[in-house]
Each structure stands twice: as C-alpha cells, then as structure tokens.
Protein backbone atom coordinates (compact mmCIF):
# COMPACT_ATOMS: atom_id res chain seq x y z
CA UNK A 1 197.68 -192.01 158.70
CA UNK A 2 197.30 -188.32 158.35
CA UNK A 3 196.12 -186.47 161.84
CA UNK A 4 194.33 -183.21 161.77
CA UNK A 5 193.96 -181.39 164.68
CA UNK A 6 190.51 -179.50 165.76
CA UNK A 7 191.12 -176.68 167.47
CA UNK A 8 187.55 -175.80 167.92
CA UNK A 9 185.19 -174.83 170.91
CA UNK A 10 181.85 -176.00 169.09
CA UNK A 11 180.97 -179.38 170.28
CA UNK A 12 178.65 -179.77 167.37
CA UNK A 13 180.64 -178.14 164.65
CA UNK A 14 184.16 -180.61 166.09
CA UNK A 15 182.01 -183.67 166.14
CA UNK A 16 180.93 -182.76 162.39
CA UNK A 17 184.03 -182.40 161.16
CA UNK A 18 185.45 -185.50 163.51
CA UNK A 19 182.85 -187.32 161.85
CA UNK A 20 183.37 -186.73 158.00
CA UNK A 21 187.34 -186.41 158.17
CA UNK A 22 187.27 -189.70 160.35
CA UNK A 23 185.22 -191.15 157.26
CA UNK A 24 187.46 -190.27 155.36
CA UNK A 25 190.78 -191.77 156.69
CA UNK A 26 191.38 -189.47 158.72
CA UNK A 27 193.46 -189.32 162.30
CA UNK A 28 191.49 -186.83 164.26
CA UNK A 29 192.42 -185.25 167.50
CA UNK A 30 190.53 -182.08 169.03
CA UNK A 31 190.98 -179.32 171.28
CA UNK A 32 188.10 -176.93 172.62
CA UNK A 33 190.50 -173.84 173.04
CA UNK A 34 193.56 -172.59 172.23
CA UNK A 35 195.87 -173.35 174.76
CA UNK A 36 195.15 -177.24 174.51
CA UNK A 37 195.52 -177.12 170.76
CA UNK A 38 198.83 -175.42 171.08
CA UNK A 39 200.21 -178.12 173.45
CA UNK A 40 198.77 -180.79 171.06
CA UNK A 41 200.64 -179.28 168.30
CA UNK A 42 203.57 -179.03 170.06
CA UNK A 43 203.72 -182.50 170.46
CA UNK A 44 204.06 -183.77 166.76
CA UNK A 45 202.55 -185.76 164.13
CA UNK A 46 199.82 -183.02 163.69
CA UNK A 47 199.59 -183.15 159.85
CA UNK A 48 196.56 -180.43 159.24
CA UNK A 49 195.44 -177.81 161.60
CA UNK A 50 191.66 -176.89 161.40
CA UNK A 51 191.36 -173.78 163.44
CA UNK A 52 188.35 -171.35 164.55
CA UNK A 53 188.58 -167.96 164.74
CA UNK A 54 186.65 -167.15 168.06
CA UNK A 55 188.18 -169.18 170.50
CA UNK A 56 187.36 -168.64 174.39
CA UNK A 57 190.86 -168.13 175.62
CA UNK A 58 193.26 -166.72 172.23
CA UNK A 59 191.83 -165.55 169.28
CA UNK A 60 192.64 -168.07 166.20
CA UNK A 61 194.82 -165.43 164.67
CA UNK A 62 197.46 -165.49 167.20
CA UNK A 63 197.09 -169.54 167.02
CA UNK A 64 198.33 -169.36 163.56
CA UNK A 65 201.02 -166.97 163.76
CA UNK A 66 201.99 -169.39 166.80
CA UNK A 67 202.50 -172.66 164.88
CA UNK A 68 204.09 -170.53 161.57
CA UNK A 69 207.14 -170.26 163.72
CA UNK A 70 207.58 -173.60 163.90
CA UNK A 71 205.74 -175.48 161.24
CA UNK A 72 204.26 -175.06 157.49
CA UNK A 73 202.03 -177.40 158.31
CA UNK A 74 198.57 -176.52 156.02
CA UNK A 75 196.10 -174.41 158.72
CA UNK A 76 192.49 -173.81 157.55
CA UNK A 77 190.24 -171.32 158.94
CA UNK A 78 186.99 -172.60 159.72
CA UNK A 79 185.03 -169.70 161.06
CA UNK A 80 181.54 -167.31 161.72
CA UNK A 81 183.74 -164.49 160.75
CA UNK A 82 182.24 -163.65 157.01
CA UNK A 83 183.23 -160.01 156.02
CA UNK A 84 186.61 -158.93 153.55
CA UNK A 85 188.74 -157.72 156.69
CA UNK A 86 188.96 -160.87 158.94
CA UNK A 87 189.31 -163.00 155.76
CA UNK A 88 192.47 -161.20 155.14
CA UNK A 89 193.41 -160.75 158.51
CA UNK A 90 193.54 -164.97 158.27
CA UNK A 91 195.59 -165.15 155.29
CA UNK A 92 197.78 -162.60 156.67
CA UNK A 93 198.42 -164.22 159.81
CA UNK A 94 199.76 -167.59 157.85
CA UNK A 95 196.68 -169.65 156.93
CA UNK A 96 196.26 -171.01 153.55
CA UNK A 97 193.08 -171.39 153.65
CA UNK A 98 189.78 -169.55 154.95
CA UNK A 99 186.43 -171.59 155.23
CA UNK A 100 183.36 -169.67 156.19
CA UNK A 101 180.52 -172.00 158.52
CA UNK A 102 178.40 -172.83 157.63
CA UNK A 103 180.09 -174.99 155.37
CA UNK A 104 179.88 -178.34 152.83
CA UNK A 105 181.84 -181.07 155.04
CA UNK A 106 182.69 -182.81 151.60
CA UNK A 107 184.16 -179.07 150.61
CA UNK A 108 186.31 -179.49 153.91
CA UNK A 109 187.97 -182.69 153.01
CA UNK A 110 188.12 -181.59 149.53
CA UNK A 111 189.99 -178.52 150.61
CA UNK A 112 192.41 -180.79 153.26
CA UNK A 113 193.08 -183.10 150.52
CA UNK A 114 193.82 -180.32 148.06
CA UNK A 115 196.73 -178.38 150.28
CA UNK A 116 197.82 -182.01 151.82
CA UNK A 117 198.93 -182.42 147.97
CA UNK A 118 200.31 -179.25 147.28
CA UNK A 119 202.49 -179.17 150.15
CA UNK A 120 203.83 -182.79 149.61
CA UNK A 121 204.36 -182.22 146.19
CA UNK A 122 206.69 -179.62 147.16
CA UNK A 123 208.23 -181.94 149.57
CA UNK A 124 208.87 -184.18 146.49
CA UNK A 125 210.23 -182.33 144.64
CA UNK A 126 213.31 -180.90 146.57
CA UNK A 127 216.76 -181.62 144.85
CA UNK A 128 218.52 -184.42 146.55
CA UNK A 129 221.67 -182.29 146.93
CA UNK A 130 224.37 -183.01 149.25
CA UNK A 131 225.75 -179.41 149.50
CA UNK A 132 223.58 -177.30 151.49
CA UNK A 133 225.44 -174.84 150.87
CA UNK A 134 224.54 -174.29 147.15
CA UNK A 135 221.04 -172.55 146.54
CA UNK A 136 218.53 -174.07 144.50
CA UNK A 137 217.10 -171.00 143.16
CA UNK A 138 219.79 -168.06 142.89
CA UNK A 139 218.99 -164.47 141.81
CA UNK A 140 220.56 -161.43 142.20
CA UNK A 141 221.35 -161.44 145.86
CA UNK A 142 217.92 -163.65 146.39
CA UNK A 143 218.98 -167.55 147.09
CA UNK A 144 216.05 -170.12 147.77
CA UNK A 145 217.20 -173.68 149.51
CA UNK A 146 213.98 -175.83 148.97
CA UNK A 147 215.67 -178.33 150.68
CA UNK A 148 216.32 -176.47 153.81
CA UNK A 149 212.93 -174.10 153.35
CA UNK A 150 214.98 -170.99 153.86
CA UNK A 151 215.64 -167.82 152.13
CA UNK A 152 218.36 -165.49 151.86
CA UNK A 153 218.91 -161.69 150.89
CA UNK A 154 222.37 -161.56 150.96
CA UNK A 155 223.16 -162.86 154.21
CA UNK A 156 219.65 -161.45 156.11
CA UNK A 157 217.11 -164.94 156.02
CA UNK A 158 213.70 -164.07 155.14
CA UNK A 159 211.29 -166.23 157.17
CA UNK A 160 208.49 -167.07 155.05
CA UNK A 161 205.12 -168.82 155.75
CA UNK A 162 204.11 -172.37 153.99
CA UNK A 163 202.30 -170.23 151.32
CA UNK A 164 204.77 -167.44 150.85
CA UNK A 165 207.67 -169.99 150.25
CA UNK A 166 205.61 -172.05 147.80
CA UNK A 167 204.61 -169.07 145.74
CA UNK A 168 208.20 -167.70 145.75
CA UNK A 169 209.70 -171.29 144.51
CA UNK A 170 207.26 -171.50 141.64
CA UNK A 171 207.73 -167.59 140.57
CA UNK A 172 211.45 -167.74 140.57
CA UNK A 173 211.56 -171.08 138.89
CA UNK A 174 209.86 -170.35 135.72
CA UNK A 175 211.20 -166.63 135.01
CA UNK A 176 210.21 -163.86 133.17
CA UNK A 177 206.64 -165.58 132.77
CA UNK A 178 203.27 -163.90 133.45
CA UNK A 179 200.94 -165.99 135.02
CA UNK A 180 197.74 -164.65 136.22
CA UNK A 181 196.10 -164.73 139.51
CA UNK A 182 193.99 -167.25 138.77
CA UNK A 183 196.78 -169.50 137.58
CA UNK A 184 198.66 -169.04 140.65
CA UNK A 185 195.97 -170.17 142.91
CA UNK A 186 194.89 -173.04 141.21
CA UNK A 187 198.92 -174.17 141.36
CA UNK A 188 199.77 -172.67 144.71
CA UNK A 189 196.44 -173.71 146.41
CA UNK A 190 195.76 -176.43 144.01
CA UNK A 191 191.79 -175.40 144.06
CA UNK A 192 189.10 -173.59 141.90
CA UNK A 193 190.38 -169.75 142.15
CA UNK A 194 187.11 -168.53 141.36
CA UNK A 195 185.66 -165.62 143.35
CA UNK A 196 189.40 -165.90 145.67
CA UNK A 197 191.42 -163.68 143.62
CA UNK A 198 192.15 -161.67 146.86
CA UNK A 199 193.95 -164.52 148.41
CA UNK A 200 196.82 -164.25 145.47
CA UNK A 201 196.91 -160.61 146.12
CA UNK A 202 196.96 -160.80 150.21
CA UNK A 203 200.32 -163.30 149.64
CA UNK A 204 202.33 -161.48 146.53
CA UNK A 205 202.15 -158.24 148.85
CA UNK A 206 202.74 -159.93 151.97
CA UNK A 207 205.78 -161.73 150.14
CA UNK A 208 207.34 -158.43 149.04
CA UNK A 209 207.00 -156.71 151.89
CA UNK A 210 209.14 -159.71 153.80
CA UNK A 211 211.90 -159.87 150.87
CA UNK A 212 211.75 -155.95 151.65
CA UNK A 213 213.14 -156.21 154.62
CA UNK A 214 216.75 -155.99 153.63
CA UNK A 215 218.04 -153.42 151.10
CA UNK A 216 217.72 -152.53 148.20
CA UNK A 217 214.33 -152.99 147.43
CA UNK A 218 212.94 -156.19 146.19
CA UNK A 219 211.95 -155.57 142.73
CA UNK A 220 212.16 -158.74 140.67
CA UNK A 221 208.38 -159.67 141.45
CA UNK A 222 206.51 -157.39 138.99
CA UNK A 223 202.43 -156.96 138.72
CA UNK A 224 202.10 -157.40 135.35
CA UNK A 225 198.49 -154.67 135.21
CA UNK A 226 195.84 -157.25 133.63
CA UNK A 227 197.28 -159.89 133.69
CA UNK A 228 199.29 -161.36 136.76
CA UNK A 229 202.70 -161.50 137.88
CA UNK A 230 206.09 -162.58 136.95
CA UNK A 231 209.49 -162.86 138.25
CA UNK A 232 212.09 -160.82 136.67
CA UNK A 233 215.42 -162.98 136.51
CA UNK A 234 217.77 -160.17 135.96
CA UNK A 235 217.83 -158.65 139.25
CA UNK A 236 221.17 -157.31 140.26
C-alpha cells in the first residue's frame, strides 16, 4: 500500500487530507512539525510527502531540500502561501508540486496519483543493463545512468532533484525536438499545464544552472523563443 506522509501542523487541514487519501487507499502517517516528519521519513516506506510551508519549528522549504538529498520521492506543497515568489521558492527547493489551501481534496489525490505514475513509469522503464558502467544516455561529455539516477559531466556528478532528472531523461532521449512548455508538463508532471507554465521554466533554468557547474558551459538545452525547448545532440 502506498504511505504518504503529512507533515502538517493543522489538525483540521491533516485530518482532511487523512480522511480523503485514507478513502482512497491510502497509507497515511502524520507529523505536526518538521522535526517529527523528518524522523518519519528517515525511517522508510514513505512513498509521498505532503508538506506545509509554515511549519512551527523549520520552514517547509528547508524540509524539502532535506529529503532531496536522500530521496526523489514526489513532495507536494500544500500551503497559505499564494503569491509568484514562494511558489517558486517551492519548486526551487525540490518539490514537484505546489498546492495552494484552500484546496479540492479530490484535486489532491488527483495530483498524488498523477506524480505516483510519472515517477514509476520512470522506474519502469530503466534498461535492465548489467554494466553500470555504460551510460544510458551519452552526449558530448553529458552521460545519464537511469538505472543508477546519476549524472555525469565528465567525471564531476551533477546531483539532480526527482524533477530535474526526469526532465533531463526525456529531453536528451528524443533529440533535436522542440516541445513546448506545455508539452513538457503534461509529460513530466503528467497533469493539465494550464495556467503552470512557470513551473517548466523554474526547472529548465534550475537544470542548466546545475549541468553548469562544470566547464564548458552547458549548451545543448536550447529555448527554442515561441515555442519550447529542445536538446541539441551534437554537443562536443
């Protein structure tokens, strides 16, 4: 059964979402601050993390960035916090998604189900092969092992989020093709992109700026103006 931890310090807005995910097959386990929720997730078997911004003891933020080291487990933002700035600031710190309360419970389990798929489907599809030292993906001095979730610039590994990784593997393996922004969330995200363009945007710059951080620059992923983005395969 999949378990999705609460990390939460609204006894109303937890039991809500106990309630419906519970109804839904869920595994449900809560926390009321961050601390708790950290040594629940440092347990295991936490599947989904459903995580509040404005926690009494560490803001949500640092939660996320906490677990990312560790895990690609889906996180969702449920939160207050409404305005441009803090949505970004949770995409930015590893979430893949950003919920604002109040909120449609049936949306919520929607949304769970949704990245639940996208991230096994990724799981699924990982080449069975028995050298790990052969990348999957391979370009210019770029090498993706899905198997092993890790990425290279030459020798320097480029620790990537859940999200980042997922919209680097589909990029690189369908080269030189545009898709747009709306495309790539509906794949990547695997929900309706409408009115979260910025959520593509927040996760192609956050991905360059990581693949950045060995020379030369990172080039291959282009902005194609009006259109989207593709991933040139001739990089050198």
């Amino acid at each position: 059964m999949t378990r999705v931890l609460i990390i939460e310090d609204d006894h109303m807005i937890a039991a809500l979402e106990r309630d419906f995910l519970e109804a839904n097959g869920f595994d449900v386990i809560a926390a009321t601050n961050g601390k708790n929720g950290l040594k629940i997730f440092d347990k295991g078997n936490v599947d989904v993390v459903l995580l509040d911004i404005g926690l009494p003891d560490v803001d949500g933020y640092s939660i996320c960035r906490r677990i990312r080291e560790t895990s690609n487990v889906p996180i969702l933002f449920i939160t207050a916090k409404t305005n441009d700035e803090d949505r970004w600031k949770g995409l930015e710190s590893g979430a893949d998604d950003y919920i604002v309360k109040p909120f449609n419970p049936s949306d919520m389990v929607v949304r769970i189900k949704a990245h639940l798929a996208i991230h096994q489907r990724l799981l699924g599809e990982r080449p069975q092969d028995t050298d790990g030292n052969m990348p999957d993906i391979e370009s210019g001095d770029l090498r993706i092992f899905i198997k092993r979730h890790q990425v290279f610039r030459g020798k320097k590994e480029i620790v990537l989020t859940g999200k980042e990784f997922k919209l680097l593997v589909f990029l690189a393996s369908h080269p030189n093709q545009v898709f747009s922004k709306k495309y790539l969330f509906e794949m990547i995200w695997h929900l309706d992109a409408l009115g979260e363009m910025a959520t593509v945007t927040v996760h192609v710059n956050r991905l360059r700026d990581k693949l950045n951080e060995a020379e030369p620059e990172f080039t291959a992923i282009e902005t194609v103006w009006g259109n989207g983005y593709r991933f040139r395969a001739d990089e050198e």
